[in-house]
N, C-alpha and C. Protein backbone atom coordinates (compact mmCIF):
# COMPACT_ATOMS: atom_id res chain seq x y z
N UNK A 1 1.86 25.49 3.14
CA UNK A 1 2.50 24.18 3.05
C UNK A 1 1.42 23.11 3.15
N UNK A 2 1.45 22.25 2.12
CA UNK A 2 0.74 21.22 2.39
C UNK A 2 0.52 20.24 3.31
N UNK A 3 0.10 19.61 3.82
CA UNK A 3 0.01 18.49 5.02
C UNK A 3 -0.77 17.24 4.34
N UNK A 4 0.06 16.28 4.15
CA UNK A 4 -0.62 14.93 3.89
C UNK A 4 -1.45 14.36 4.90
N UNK A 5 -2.12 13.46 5.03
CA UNK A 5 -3.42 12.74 5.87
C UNK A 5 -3.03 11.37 5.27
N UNK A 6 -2.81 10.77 6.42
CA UNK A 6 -1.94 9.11 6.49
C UNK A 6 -3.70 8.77 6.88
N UNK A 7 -3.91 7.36 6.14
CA UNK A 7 -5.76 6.79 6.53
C UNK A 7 -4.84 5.78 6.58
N UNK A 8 -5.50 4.20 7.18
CA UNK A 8 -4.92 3.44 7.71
C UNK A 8 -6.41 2.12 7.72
N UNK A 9 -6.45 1.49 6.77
CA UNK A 9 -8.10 0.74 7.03
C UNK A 9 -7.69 -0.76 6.94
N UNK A 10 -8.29 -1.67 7.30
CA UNK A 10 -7.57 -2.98 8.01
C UNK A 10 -9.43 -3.54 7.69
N UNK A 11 -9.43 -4.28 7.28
CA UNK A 11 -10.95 -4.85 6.63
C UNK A 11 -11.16 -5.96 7.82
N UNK A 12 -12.08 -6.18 8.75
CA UNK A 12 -12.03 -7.03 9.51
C UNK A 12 -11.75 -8.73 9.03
N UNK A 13 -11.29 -9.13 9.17
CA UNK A 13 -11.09 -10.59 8.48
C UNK A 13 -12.31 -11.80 9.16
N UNK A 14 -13.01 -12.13 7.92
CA UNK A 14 -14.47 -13.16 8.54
C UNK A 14 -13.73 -14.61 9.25
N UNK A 15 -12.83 -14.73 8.60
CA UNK A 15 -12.44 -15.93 8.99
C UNK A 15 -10.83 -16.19 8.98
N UNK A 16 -9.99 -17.12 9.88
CA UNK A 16 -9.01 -16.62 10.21
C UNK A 16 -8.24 -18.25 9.80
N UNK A 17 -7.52 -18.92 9.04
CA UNK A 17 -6.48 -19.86 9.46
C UNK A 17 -6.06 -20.53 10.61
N UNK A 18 -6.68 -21.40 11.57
CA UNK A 18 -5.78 -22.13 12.79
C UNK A 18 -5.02 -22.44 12.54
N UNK A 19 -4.54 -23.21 11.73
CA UNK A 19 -3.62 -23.69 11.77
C UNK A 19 -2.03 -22.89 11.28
N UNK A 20 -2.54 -22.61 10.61
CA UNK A 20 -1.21 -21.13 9.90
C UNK A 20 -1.07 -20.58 10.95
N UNK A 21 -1.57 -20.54 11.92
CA UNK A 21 -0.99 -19.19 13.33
C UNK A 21 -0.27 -19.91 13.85
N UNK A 22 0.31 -21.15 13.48
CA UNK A 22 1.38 -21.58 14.53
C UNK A 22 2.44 -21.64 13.52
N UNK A 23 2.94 -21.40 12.20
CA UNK A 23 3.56 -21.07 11.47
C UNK A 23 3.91 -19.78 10.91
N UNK A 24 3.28 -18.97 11.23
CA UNK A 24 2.81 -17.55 10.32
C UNK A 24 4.45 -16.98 10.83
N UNK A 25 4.67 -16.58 11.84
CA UNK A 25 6.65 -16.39 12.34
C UNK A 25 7.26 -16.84 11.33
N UNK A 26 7.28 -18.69 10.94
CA UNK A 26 8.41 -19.04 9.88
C UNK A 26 8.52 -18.10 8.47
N UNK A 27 7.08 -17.74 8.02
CA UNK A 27 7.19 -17.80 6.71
C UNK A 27 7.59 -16.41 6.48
N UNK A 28 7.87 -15.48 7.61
CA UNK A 28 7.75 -14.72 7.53
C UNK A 28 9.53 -13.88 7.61
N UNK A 29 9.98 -15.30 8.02
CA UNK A 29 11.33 -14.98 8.03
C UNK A 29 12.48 -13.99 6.65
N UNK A 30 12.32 -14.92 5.73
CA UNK A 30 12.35 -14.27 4.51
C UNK A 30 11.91 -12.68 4.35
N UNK A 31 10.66 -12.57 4.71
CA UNK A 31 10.80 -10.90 4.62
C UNK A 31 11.68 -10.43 5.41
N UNK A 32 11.88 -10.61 6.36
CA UNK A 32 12.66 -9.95 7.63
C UNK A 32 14.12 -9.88 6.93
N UNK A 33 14.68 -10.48 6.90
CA UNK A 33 15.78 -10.46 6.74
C UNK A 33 15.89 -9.50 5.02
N UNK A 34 15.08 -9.56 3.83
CA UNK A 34 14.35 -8.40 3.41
C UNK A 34 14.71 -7.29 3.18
N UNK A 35 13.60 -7.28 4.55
CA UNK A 35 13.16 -6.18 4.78
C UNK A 35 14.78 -4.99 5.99
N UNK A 36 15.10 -5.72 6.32
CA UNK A 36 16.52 -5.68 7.47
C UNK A 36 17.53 -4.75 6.19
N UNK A 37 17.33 -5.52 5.05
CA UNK A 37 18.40 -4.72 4.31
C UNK A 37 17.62 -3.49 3.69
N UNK A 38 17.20 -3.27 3.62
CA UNK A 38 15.64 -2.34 2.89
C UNK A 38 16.15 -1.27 4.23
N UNK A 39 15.83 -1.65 5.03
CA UNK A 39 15.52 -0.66 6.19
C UNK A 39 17.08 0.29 6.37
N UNK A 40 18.45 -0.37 5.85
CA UNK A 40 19.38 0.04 5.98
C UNK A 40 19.26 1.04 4.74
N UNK A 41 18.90 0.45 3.51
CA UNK A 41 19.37 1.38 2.37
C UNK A 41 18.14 2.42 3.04
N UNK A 42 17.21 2.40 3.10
CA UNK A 42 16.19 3.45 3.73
C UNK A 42 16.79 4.70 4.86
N UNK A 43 17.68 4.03 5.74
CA UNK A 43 18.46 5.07 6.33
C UNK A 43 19.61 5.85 5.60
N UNK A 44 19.94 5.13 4.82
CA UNK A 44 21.08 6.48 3.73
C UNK A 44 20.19 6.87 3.13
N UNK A 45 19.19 6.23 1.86
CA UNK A 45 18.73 7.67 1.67
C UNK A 45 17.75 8.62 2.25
N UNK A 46 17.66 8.56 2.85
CA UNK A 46 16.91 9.24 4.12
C UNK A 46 17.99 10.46 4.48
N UNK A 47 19.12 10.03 4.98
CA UNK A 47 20.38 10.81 4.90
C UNK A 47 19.92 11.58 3.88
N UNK A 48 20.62 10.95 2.69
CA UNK A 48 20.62 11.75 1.51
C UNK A 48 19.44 12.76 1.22
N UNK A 49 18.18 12.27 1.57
CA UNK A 49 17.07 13.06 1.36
C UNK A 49 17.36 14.48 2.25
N UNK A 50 18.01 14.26 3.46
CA UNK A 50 18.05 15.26 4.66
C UNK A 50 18.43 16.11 3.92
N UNK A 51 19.72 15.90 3.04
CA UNK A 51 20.79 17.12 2.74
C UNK A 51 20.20 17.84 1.66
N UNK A 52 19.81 17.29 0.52
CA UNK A 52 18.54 17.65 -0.59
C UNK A 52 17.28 18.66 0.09
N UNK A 53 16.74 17.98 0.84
CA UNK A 53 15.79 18.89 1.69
C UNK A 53 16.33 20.31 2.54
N UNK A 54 17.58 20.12 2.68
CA UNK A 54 18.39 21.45 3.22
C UNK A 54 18.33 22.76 2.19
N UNK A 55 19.14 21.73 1.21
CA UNK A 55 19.84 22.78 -0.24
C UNK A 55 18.90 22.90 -0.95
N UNK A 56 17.58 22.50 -0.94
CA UNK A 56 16.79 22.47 -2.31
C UNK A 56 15.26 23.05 -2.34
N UNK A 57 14.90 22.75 -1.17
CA UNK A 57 13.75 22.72 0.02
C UNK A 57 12.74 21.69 -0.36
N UNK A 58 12.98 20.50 -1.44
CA UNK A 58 12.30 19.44 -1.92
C UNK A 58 12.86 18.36 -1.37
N UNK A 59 11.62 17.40 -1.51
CA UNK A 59 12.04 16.08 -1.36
C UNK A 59 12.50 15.35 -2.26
N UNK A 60 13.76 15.13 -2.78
CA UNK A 60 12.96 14.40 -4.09
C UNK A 60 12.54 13.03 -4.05
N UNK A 61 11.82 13.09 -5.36
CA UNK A 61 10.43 12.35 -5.81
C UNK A 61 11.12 10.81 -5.53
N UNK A 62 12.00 10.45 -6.42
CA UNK A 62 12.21 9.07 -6.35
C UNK A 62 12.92 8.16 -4.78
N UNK A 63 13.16 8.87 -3.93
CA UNK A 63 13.62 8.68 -2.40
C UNK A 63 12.34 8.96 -1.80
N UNK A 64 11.74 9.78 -1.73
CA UNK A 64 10.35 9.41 -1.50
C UNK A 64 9.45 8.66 -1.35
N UNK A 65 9.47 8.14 -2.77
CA UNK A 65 8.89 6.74 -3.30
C UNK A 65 9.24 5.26 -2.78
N UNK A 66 10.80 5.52 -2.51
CA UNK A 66 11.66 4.34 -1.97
C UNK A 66 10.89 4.14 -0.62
N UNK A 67 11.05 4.82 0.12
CA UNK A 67 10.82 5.53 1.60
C UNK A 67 9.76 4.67 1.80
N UNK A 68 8.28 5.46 1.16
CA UNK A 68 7.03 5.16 1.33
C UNK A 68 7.03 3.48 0.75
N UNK A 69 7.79 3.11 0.02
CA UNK A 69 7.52 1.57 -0.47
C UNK A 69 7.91 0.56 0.87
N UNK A 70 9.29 0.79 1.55
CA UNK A 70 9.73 0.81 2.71
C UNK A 70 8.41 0.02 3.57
N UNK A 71 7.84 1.67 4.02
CA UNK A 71 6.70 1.46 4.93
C UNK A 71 5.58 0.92 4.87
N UNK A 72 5.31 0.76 3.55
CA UNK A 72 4.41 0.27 2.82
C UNK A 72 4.10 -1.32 3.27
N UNK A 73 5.79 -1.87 2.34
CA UNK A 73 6.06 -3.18 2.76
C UNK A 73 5.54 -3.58 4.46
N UNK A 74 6.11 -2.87 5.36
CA UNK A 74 6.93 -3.25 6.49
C UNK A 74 5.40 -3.21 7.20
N UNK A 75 4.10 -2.66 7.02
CA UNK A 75 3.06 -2.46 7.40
C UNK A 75 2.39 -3.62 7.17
N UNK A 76 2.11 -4.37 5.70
CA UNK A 76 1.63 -5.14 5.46
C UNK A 76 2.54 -6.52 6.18
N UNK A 77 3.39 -6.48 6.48
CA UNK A 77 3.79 -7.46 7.21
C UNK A 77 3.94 -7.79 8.34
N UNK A 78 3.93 -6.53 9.25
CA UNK A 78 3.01 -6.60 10.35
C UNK A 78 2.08 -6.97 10.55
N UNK A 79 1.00 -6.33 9.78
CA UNK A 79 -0.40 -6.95 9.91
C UNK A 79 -0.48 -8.40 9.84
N UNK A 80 0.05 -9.27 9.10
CA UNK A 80 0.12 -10.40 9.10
C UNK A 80 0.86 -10.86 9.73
N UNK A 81 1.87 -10.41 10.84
CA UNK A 81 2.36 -10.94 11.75
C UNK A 81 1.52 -10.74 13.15
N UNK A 82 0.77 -10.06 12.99
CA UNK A 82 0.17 -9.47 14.14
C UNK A 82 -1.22 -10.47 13.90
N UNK A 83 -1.55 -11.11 13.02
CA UNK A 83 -2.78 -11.91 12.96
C UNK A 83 -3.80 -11.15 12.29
N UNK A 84 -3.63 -9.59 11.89
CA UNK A 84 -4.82 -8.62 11.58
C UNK A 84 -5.37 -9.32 9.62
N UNK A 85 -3.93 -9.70 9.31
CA UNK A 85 -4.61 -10.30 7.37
C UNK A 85 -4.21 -11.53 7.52
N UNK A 86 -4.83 -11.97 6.71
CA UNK A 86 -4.36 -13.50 6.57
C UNK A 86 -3.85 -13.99 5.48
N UNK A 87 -3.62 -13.25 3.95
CA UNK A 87 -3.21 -13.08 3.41
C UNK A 87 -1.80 -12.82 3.02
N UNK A 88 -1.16 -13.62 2.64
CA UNK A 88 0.51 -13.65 2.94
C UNK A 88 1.18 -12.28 2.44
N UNK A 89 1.82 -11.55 2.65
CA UNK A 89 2.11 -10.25 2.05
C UNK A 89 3.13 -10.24 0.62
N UNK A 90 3.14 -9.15 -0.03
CA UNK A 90 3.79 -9.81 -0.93
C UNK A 90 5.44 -8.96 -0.86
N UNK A 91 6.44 -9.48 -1.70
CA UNK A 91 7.65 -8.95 -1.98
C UNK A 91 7.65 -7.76 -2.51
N UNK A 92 6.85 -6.92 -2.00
CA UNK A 92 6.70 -5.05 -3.07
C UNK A 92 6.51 -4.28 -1.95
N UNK A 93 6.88 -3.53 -2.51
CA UNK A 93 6.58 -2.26 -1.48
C UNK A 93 5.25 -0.73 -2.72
N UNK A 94 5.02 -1.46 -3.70
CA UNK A 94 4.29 -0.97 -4.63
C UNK A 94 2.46 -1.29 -3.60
């Protein structure tokens, strides 16, 4: 069985926005709410993936994809909530 290897690299940022850190919460609202519905359809098919993964012994490909776009998103917007990018994140999970 294969085993994937999750890497995780965060580029130190030279220089950081003052003033945006006392806004960076607002703008970020919009994803949230988003991302809130994302995270729901992510739990059905997740479901759905469970039962597929029972009967089939695959994942399939395109719930997968959803999944990982999911986390994808939800990472990069952390980071920029967390102060780590400064770079506004975008609406993809691509």
């Amino acid at each position: 069985m294969e085993q994937a290897a999750i890497t995780f690299k965060v580029k130190y940022p030279p220089k950081l926005s003052r003033l945006l850190i006392f806004v960076k919460w607002l703008l970020l609202i919009p994803h949230f709410i988003v991302l809130y519905f994302y995270a729901i359809a992510v739990g059905i098919t997740t479901f759905l993936a469970w039962w597929a993964i029972l009967f089939t012994g695959k994942y399939p490909k395109g719930l997968y994809k959803f999944a990982v776009g999911f986390f994808r998103w939800q990472i990069r917007v952390s980071l920029y909530y967390c102060l780590l990018r400064d770079e506004y994140p975008p609406f993809s999970g691509a």
